[in-house]
N, C-alpha and C. Protein backbone atom coordinates (compact mmCIF):
# COMPACT_ATOMS: atom_id res chain seq x y z
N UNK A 1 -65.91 -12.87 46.11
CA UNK A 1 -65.20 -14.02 46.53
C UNK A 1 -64.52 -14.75 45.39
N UNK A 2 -65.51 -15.10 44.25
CA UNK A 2 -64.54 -15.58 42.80
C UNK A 2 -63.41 -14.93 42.16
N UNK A 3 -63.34 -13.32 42.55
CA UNK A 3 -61.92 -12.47 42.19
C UNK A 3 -60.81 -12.93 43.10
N UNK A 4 -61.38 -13.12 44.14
CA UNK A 4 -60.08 -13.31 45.09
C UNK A 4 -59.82 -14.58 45.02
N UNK A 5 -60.27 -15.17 45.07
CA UNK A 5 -59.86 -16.89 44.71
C UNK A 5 -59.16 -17.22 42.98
N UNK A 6 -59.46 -15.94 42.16
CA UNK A 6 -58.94 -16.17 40.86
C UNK A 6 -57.60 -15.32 41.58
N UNK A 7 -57.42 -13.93 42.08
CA UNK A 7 -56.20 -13.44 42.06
C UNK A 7 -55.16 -14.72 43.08
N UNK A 8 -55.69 -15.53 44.25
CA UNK A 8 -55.06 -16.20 44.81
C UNK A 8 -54.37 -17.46 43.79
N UNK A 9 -55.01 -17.88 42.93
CA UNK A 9 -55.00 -18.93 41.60
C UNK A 9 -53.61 -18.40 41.03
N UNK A 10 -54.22 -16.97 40.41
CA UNK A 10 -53.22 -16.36 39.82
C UNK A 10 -52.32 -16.23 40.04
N UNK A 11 -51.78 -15.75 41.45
CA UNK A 11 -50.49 -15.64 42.47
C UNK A 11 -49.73 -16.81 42.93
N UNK A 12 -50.43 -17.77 42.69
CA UNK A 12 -50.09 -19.17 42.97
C UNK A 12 -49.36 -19.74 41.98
N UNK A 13 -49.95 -19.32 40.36
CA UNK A 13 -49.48 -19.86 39.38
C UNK A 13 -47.73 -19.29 39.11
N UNK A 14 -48.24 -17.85 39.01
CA UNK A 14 -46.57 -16.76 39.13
C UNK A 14 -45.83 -17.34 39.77
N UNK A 15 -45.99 -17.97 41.35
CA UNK A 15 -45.24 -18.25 42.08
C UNK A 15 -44.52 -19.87 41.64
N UNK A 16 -45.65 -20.85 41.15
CA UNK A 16 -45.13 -22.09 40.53
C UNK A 16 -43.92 -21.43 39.31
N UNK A 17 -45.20 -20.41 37.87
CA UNK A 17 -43.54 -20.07 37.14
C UNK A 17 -42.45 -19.92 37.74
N UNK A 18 -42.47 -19.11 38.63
CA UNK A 18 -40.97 -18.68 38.80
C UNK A 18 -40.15 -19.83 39.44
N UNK A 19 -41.01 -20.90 40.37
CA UNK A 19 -39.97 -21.87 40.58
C UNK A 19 -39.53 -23.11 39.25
N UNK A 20 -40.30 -22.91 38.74
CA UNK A 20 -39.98 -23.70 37.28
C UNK A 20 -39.01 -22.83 36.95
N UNK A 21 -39.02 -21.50 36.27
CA UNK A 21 -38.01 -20.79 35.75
C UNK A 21 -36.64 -21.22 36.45
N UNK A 22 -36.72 -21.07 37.97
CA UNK A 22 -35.29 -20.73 38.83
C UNK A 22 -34.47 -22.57 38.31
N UNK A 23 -35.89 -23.66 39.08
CA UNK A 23 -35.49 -25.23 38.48
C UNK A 23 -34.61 -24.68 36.87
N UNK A 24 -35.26 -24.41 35.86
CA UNK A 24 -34.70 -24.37 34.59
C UNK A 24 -33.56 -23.56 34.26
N UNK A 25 -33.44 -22.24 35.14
CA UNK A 25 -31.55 -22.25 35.57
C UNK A 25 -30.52 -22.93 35.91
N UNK A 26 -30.80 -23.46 36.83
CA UNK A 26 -30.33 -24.19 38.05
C UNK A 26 -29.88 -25.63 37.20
N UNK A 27 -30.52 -25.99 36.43
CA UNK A 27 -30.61 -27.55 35.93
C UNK A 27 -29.71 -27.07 34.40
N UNK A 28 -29.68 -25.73 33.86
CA UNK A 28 -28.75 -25.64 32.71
C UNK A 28 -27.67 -24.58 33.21
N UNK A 29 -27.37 -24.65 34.20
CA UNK A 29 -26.24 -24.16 34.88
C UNK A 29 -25.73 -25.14 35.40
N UNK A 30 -26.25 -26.34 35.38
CA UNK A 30 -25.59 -27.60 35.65
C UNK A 30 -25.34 -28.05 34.71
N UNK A 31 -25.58 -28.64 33.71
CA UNK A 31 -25.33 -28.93 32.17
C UNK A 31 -24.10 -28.32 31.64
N UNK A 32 -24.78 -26.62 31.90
CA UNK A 32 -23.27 -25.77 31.22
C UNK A 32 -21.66 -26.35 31.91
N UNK A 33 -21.67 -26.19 33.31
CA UNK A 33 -20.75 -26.77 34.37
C UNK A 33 -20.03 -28.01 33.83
N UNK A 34 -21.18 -29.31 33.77
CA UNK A 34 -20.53 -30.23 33.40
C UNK A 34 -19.78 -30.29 32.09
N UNK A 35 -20.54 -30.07 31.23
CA UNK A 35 -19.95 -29.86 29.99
C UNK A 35 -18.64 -29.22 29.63
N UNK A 36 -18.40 -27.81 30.32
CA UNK A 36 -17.25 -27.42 30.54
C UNK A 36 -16.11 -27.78 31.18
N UNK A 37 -16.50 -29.01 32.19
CA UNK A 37 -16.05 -29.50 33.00
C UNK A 37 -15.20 -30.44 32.22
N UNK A 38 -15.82 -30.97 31.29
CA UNK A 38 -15.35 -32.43 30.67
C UNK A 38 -14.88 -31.83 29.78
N UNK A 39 -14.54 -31.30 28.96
CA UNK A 39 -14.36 -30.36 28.10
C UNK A 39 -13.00 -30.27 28.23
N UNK A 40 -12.73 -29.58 29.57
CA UNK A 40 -11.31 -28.77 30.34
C UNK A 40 -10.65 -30.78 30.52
N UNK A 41 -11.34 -31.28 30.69
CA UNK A 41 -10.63 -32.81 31.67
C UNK A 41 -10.27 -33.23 30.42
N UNK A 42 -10.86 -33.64 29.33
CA UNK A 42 -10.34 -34.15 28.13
C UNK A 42 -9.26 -33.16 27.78
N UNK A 43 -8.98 -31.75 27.33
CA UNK A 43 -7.81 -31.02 27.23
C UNK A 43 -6.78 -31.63 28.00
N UNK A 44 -6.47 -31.34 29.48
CA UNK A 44 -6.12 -31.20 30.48
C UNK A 44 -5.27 -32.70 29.93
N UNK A 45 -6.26 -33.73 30.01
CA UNK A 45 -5.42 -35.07 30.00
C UNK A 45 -4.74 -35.37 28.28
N UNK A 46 -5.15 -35.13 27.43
CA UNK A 46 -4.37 -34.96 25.80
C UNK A 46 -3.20 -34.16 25.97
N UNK A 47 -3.62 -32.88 27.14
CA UNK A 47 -1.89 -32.10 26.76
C UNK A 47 -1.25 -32.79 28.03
N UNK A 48 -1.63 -33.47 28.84
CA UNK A 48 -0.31 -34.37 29.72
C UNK A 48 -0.14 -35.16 29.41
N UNK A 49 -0.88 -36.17 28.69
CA UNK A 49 -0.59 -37.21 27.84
C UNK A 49 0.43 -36.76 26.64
N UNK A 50 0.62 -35.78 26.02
CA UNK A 50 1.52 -35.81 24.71
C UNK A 50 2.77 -34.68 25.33
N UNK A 51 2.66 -34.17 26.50
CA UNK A 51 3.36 -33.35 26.56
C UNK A 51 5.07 -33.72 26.32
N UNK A 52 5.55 -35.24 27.53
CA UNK A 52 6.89 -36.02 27.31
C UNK A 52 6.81 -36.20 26.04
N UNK A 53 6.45 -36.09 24.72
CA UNK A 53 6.84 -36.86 23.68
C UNK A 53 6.93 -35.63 23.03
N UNK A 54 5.97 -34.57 23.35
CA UNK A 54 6.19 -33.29 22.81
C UNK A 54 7.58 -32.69 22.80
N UNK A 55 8.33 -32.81 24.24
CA UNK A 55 9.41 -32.30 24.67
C UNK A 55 10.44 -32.84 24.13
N UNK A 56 10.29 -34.37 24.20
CA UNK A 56 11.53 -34.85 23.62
C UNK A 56 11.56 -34.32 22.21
N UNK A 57 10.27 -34.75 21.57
CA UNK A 57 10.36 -33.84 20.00
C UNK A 57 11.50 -32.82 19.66
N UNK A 58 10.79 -32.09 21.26
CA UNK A 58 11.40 -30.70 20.51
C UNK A 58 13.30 -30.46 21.12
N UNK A 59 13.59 -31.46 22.27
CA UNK A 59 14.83 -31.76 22.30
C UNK A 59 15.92 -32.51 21.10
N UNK A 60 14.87 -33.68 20.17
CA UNK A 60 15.50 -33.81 19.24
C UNK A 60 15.70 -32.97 17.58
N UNK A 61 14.75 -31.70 17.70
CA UNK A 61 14.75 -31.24 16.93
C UNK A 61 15.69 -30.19 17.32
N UNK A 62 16.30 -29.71 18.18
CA UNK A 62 17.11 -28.89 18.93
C UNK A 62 18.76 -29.63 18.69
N UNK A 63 18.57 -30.81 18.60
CA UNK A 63 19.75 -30.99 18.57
C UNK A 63 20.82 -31.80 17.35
N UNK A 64 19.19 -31.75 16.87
CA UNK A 64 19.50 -31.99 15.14
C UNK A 64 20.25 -30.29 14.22
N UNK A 65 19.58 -29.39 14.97
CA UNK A 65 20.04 -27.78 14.50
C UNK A 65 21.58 -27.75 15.28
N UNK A 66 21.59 -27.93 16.32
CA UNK A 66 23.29 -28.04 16.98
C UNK A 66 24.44 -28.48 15.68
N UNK A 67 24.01 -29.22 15.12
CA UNK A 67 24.74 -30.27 14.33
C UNK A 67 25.15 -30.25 13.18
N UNK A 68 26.03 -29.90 12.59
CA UNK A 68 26.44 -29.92 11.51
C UNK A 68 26.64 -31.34 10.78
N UNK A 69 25.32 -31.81 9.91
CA UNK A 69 25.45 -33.01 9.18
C UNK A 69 26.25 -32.87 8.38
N UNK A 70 26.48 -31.87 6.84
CA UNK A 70 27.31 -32.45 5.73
C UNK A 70 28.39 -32.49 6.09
N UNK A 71 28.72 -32.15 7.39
CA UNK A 71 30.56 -32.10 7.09
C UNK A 71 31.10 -33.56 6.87
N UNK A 72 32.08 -33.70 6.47
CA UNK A 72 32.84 -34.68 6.50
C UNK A 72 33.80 -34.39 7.62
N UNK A 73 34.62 -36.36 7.96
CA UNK A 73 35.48 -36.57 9.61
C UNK A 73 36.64 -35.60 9.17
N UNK A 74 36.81 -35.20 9.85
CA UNK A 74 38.45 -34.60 10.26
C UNK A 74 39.51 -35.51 10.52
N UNK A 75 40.71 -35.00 9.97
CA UNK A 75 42.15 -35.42 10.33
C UNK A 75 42.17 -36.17 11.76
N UNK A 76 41.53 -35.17 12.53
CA UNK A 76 41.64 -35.37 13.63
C UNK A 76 40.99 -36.58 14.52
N UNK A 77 39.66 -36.53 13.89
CA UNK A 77 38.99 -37.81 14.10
C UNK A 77 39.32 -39.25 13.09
N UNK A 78 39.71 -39.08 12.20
CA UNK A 78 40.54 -40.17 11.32
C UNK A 78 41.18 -41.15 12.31
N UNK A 79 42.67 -39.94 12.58
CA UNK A 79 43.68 -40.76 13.28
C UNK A 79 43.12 -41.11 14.58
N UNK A 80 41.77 -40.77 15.50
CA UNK A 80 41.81 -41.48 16.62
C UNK A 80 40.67 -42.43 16.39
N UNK A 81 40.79 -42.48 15.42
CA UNK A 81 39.49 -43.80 15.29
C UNK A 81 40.43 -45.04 15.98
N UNK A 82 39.73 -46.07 16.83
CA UNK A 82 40.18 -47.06 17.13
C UNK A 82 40.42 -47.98 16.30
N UNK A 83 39.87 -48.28 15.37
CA UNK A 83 40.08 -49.22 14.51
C UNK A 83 41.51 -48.71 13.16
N UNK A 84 41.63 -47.64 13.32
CA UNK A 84 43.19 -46.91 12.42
C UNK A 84 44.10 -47.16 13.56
N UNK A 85 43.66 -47.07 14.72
CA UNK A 85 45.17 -46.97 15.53
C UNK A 85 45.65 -48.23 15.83
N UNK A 86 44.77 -49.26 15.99
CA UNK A 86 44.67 -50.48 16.04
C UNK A 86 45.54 -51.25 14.82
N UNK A 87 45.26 -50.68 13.78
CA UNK A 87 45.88 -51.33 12.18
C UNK A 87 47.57 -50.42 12.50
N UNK A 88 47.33 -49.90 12.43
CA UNK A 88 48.42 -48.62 12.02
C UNK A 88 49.64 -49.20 13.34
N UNK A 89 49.11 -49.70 14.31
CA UNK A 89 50.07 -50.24 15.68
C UNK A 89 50.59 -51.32 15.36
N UNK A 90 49.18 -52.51 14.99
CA UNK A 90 50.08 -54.06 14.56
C UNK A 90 50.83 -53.49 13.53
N UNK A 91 50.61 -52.95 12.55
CA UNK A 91 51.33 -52.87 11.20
C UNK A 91 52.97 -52.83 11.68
N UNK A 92 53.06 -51.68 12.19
CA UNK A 92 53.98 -50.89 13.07
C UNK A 92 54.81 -51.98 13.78
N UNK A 93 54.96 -52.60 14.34
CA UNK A 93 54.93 -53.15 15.04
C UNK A 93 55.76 -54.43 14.37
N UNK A 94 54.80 -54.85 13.18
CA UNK A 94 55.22 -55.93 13.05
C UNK A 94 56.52 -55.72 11.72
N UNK A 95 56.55 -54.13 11.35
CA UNK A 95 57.90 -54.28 10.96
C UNK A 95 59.10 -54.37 11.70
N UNK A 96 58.67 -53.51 13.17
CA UNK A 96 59.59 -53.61 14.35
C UNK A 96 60.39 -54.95 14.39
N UNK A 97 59.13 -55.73 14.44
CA UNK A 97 59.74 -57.58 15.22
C UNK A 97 60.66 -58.00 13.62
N UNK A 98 60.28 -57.57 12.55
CA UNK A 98 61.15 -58.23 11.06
C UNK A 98 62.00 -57.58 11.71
N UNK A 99 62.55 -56.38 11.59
CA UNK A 99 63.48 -55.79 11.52
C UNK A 99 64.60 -55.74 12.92
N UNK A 100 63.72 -56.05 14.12
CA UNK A 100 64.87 -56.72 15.20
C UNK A 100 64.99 -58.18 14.73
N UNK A 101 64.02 -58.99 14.13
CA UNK A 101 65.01 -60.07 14.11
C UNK A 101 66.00 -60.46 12.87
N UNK A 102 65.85 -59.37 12.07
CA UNK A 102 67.12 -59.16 10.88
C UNK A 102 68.67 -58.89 11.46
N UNK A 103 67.83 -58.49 12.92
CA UNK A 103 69.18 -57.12 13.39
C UNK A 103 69.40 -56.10 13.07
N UNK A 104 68.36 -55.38 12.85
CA UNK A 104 67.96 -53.95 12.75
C UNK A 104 67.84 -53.68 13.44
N UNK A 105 67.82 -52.29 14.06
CA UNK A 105 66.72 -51.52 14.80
C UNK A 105 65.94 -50.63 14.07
N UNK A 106 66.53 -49.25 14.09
CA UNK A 106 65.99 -47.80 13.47
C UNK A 106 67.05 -47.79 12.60
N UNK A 107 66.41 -47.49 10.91
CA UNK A 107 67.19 -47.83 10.12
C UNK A 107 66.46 -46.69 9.02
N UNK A 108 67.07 -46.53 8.19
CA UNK A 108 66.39 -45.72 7.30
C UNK A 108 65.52 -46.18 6.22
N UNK A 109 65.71 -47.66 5.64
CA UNK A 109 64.66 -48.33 5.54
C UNK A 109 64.07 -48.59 6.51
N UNK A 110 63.96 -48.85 7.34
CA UNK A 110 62.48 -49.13 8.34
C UNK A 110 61.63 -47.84 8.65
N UNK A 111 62.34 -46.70 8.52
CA UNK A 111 61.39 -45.77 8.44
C UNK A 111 60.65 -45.31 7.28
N UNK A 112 61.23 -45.83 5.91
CA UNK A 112 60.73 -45.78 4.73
C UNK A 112 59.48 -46.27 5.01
N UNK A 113 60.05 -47.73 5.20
CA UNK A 113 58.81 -48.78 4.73
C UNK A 113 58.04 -48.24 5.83
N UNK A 114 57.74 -47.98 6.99
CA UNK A 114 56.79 -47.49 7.88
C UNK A 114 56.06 -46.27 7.47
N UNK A 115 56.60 -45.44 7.06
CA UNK A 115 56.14 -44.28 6.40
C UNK A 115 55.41 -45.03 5.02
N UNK A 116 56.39 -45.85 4.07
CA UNK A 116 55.29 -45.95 3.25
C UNK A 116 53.51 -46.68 3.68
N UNK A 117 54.14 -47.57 4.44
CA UNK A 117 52.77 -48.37 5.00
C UNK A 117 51.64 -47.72 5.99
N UNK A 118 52.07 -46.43 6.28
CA UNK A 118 50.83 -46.03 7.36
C UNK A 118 50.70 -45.08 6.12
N UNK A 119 51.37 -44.63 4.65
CA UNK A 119 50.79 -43.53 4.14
C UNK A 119 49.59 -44.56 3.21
N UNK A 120 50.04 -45.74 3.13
CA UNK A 120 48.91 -46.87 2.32
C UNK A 120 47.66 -47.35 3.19
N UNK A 121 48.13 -46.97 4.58
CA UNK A 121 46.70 -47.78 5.53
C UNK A 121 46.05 -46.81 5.62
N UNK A 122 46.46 -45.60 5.37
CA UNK A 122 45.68 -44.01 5.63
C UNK A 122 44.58 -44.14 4.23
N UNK A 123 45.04 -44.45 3.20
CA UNK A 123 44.46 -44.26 2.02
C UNK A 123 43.74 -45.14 2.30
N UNK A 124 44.00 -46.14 2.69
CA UNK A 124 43.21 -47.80 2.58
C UNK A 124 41.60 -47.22 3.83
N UNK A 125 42.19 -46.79 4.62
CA UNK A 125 41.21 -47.08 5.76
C UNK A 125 40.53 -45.81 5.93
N UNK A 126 40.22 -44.74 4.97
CA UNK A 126 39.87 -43.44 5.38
C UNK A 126 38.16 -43.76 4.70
N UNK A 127 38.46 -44.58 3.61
CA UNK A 127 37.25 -44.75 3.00
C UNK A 127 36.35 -45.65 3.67
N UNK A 128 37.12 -46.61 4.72
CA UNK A 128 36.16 -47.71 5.38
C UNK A 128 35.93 -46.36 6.86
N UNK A 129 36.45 -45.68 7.61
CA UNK A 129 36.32 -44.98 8.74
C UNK A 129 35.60 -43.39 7.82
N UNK A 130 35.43 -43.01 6.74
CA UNK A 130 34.45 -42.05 6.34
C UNK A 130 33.11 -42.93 6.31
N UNK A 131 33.25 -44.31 5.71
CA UNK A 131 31.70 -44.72 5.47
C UNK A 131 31.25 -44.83 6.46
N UNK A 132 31.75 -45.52 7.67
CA UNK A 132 31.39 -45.61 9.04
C UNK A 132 30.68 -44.62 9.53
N UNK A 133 32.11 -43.93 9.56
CA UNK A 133 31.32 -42.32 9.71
C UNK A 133 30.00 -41.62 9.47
N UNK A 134 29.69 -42.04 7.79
CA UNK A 134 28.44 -41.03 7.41
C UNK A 134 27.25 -42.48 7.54
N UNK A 135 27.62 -43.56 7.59
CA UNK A 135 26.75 -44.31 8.81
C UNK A 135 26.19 -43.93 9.89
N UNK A 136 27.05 -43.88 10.69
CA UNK A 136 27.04 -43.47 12.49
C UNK A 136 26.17 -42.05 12.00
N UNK A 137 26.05 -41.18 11.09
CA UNK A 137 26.00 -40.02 10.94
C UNK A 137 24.36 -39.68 10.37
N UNK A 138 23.97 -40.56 9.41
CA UNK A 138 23.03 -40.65 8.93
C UNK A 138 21.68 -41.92 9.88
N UNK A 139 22.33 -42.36 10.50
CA UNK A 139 21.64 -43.52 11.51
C UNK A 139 21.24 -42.30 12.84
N UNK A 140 21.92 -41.69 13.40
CA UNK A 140 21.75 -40.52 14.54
C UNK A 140 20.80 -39.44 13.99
N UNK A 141 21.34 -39.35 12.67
CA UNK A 141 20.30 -37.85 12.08
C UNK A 141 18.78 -38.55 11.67
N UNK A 142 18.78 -39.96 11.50
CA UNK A 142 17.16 -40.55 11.30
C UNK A 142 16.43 -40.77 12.81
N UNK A 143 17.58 -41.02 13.96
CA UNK A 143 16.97 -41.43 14.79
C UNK A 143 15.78 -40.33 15.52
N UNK A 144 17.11 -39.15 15.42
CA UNK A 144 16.71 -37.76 16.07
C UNK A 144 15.29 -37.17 14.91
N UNK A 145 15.48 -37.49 13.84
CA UNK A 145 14.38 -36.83 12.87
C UNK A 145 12.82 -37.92 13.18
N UNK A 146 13.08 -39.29 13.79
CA UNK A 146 12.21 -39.90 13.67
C UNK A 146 11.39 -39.13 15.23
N UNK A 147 12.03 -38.85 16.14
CA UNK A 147 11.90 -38.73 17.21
C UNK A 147 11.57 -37.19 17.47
N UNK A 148 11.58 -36.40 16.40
CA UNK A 148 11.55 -34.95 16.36
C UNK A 148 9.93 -35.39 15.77
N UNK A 149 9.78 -35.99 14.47
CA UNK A 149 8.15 -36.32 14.36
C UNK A 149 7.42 -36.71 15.04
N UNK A 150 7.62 -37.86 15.98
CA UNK A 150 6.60 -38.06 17.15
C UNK A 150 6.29 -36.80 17.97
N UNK A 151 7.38 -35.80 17.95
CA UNK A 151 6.93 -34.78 18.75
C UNK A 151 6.16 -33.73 18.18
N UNK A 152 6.39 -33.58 17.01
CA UNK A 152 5.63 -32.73 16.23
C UNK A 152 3.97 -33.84 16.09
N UNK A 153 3.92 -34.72 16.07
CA UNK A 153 2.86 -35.38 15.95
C UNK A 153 1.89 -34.89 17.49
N UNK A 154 2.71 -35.08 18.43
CA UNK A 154 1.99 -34.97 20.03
C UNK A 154 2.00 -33.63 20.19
N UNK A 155 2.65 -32.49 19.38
CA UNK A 155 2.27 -30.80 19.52
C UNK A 155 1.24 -30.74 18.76
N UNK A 156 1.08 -31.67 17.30
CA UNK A 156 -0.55 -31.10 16.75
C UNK A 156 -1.81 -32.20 17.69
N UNK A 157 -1.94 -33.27 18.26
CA UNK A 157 -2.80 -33.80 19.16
C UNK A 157 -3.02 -32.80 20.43
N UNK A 158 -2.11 -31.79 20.90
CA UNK A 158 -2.17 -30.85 22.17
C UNK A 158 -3.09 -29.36 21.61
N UNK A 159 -2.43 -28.97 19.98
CA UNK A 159 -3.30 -27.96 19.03
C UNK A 159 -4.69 -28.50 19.02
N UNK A 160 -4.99 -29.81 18.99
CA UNK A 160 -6.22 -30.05 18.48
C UNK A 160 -7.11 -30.34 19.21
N UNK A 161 -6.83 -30.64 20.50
CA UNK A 161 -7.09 -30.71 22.02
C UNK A 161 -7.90 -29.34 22.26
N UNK A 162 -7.05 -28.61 21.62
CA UNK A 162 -7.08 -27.26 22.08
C UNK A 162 -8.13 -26.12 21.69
N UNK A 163 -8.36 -26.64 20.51
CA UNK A 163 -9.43 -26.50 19.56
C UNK A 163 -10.68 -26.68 19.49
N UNK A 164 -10.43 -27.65 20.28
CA UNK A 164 -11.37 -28.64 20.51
C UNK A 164 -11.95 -27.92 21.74
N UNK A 165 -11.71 -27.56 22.66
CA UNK A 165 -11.66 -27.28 23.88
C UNK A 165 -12.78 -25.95 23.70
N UNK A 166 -12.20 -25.16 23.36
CA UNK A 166 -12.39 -23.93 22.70
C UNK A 166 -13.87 -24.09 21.86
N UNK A 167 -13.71 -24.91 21.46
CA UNK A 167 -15.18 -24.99 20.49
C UNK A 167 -16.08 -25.45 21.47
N UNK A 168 -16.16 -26.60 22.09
CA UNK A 168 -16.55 -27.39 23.05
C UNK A 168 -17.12 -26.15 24.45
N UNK A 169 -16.34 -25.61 24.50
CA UNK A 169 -16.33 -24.43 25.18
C UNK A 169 -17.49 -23.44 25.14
N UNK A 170 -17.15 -23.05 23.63
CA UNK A 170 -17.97 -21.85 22.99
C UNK A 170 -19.57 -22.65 22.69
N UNK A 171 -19.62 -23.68 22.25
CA UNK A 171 -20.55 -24.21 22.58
C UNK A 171 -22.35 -24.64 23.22
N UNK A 172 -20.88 -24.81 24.53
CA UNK A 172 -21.25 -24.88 25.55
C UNK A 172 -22.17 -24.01 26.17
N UNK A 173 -21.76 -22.79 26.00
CA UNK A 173 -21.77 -21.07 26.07
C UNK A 173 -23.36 -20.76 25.71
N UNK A 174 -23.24 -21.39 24.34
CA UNK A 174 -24.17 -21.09 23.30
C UNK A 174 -25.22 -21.15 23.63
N UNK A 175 -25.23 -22.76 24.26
CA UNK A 175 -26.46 -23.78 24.45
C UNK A 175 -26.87 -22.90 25.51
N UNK A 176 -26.15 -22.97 26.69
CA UNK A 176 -26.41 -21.98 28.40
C UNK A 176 -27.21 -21.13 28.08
N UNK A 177 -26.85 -19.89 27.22
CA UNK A 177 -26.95 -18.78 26.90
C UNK A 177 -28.63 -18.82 25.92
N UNK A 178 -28.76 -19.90 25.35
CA UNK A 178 -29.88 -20.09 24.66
C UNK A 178 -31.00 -20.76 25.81
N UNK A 179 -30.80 -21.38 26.39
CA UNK A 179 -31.76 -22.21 27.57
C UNK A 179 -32.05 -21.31 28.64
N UNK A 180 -31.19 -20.03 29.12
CA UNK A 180 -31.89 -18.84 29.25
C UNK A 180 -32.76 -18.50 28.99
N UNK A 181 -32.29 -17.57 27.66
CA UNK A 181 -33.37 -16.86 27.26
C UNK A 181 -34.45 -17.84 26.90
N UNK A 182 -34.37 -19.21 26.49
CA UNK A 182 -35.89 -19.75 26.52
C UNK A 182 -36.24 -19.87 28.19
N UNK A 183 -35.77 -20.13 28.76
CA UNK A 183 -36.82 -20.23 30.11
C UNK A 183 -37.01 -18.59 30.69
N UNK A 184 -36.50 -17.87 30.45
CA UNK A 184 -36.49 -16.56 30.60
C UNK A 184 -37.93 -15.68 30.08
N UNK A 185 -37.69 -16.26 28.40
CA UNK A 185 -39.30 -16.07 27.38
C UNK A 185 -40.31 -16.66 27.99
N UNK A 186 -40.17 -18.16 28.36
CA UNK A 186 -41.13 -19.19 29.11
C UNK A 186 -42.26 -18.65 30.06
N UNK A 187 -40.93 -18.20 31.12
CA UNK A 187 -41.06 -17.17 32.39
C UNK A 187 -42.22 -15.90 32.60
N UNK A 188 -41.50 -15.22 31.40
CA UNK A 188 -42.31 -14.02 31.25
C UNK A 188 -43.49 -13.93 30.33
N UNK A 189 -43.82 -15.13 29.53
CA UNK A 189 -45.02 -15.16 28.83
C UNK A 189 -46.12 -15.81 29.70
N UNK A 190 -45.88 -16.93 30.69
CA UNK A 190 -46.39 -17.45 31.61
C UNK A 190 -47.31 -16.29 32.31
N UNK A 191 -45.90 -15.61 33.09
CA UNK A 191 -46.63 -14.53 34.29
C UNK A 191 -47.25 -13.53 33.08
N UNK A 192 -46.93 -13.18 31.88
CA UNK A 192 -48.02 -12.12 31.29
C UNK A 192 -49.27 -12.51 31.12
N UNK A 193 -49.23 -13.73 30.47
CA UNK A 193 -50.37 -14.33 30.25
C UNK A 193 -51.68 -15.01 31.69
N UNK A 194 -50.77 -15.24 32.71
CA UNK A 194 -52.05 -15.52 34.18
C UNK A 194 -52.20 -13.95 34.39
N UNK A 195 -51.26 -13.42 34.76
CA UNK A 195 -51.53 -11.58 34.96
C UNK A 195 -52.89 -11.16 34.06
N UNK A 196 -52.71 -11.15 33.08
CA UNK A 196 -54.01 -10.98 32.07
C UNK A 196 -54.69 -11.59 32.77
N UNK A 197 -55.27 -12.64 32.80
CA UNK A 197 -56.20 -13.77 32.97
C UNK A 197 -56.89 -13.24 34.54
N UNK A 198 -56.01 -12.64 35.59
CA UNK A 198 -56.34 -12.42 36.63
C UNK A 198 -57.53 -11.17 36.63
């Protein structure tokens, strides 16, 4: 009667291990879960969080390469600057009104002096409409370069996210994978050891 009441003991105990063991899966298969869980949610929200700033980044770095900075303005853009056509018209203009109210019209001095005076406002005004120029030019190429770094800033926060993730991950893995095999060892030293005993 004391064997069978020890093997019933015994069978009883195996049966508690193993629900401890299955509990000690079950409870780091939940752990692993969450962990991975939060893991992926922190990624997930760093790369939607930096992604718009990422993009624009990389739109202003795209369109900083389009662009040919050193050149200098063209002929072409010279004469349509508003502020040359503007000078170059009153100027124009106001030899017109001398010269009708001399009683001129088109005269060969008036085309002198017109010719000489738009070849003097050209000289005069190329240096104020170039500086402008590499103004307007150097103000656009900081804006786009400032705006190309924020994006390069929000592509390494999405790298590091990422990294992060990955480690966080592997981890994760580790721990799972280790809380196994200890409840696994737990498990099977338990039932060896009542088995004996029985």
């Amino acid at each position: 009667r004391a064997a069978d009441s020890t093997l019933q003991l015994g069978q009883e105990t195996n049966e508690l291990n193993k629900e401890i063991y299955d509990k000690n899966l079950a409870f780091n298969k939940e752990v692993y879960d969450q962990n991975l869980g939060f893991s992926k949610q922190v990624y997930n929200e760093t790369t939607a969080r930096n992604e718009p700033t990422r993009k624009l980044g990389q739109a202003a770095l795209t369109k900083m390469s389009e662009k040919t900075w050193v050149a200098a303005p063209t002929l072409e853009q010279f004469t349509a600057d508003p502020g040359y056509q503007f000078r170059k018209s009153e100027g124009e203009d106001a030899m017109k009104r001398q010269a009708a109210a001399s009683g001129l019209r088109v005269s060969g001095s008036l085309l002198k002096g017109m010719g000489n005076y738009n070849s003097g406002l050209a000289s005069q005004e190329y240096g104020t409409f170039y500086n402008r120029y590499m103004d307007r030019m150097t103000s656009e190429f900081n804006k786009l370069a400032s705006i190309s770094g924020s994006g390069q800033i929000a592509g390494n926060a999405q790298d590091a996210a990422g990294q992060n993730y990955a480690s966080a991950s592997g981890n994760a893995g580790q721990n799972y994978a280790s809380a196994l095999g200890n409840a696994g060892s737990n498990y099977s030293n338990a039932t060896t050891n009542n088995n004996a005993n029985m």
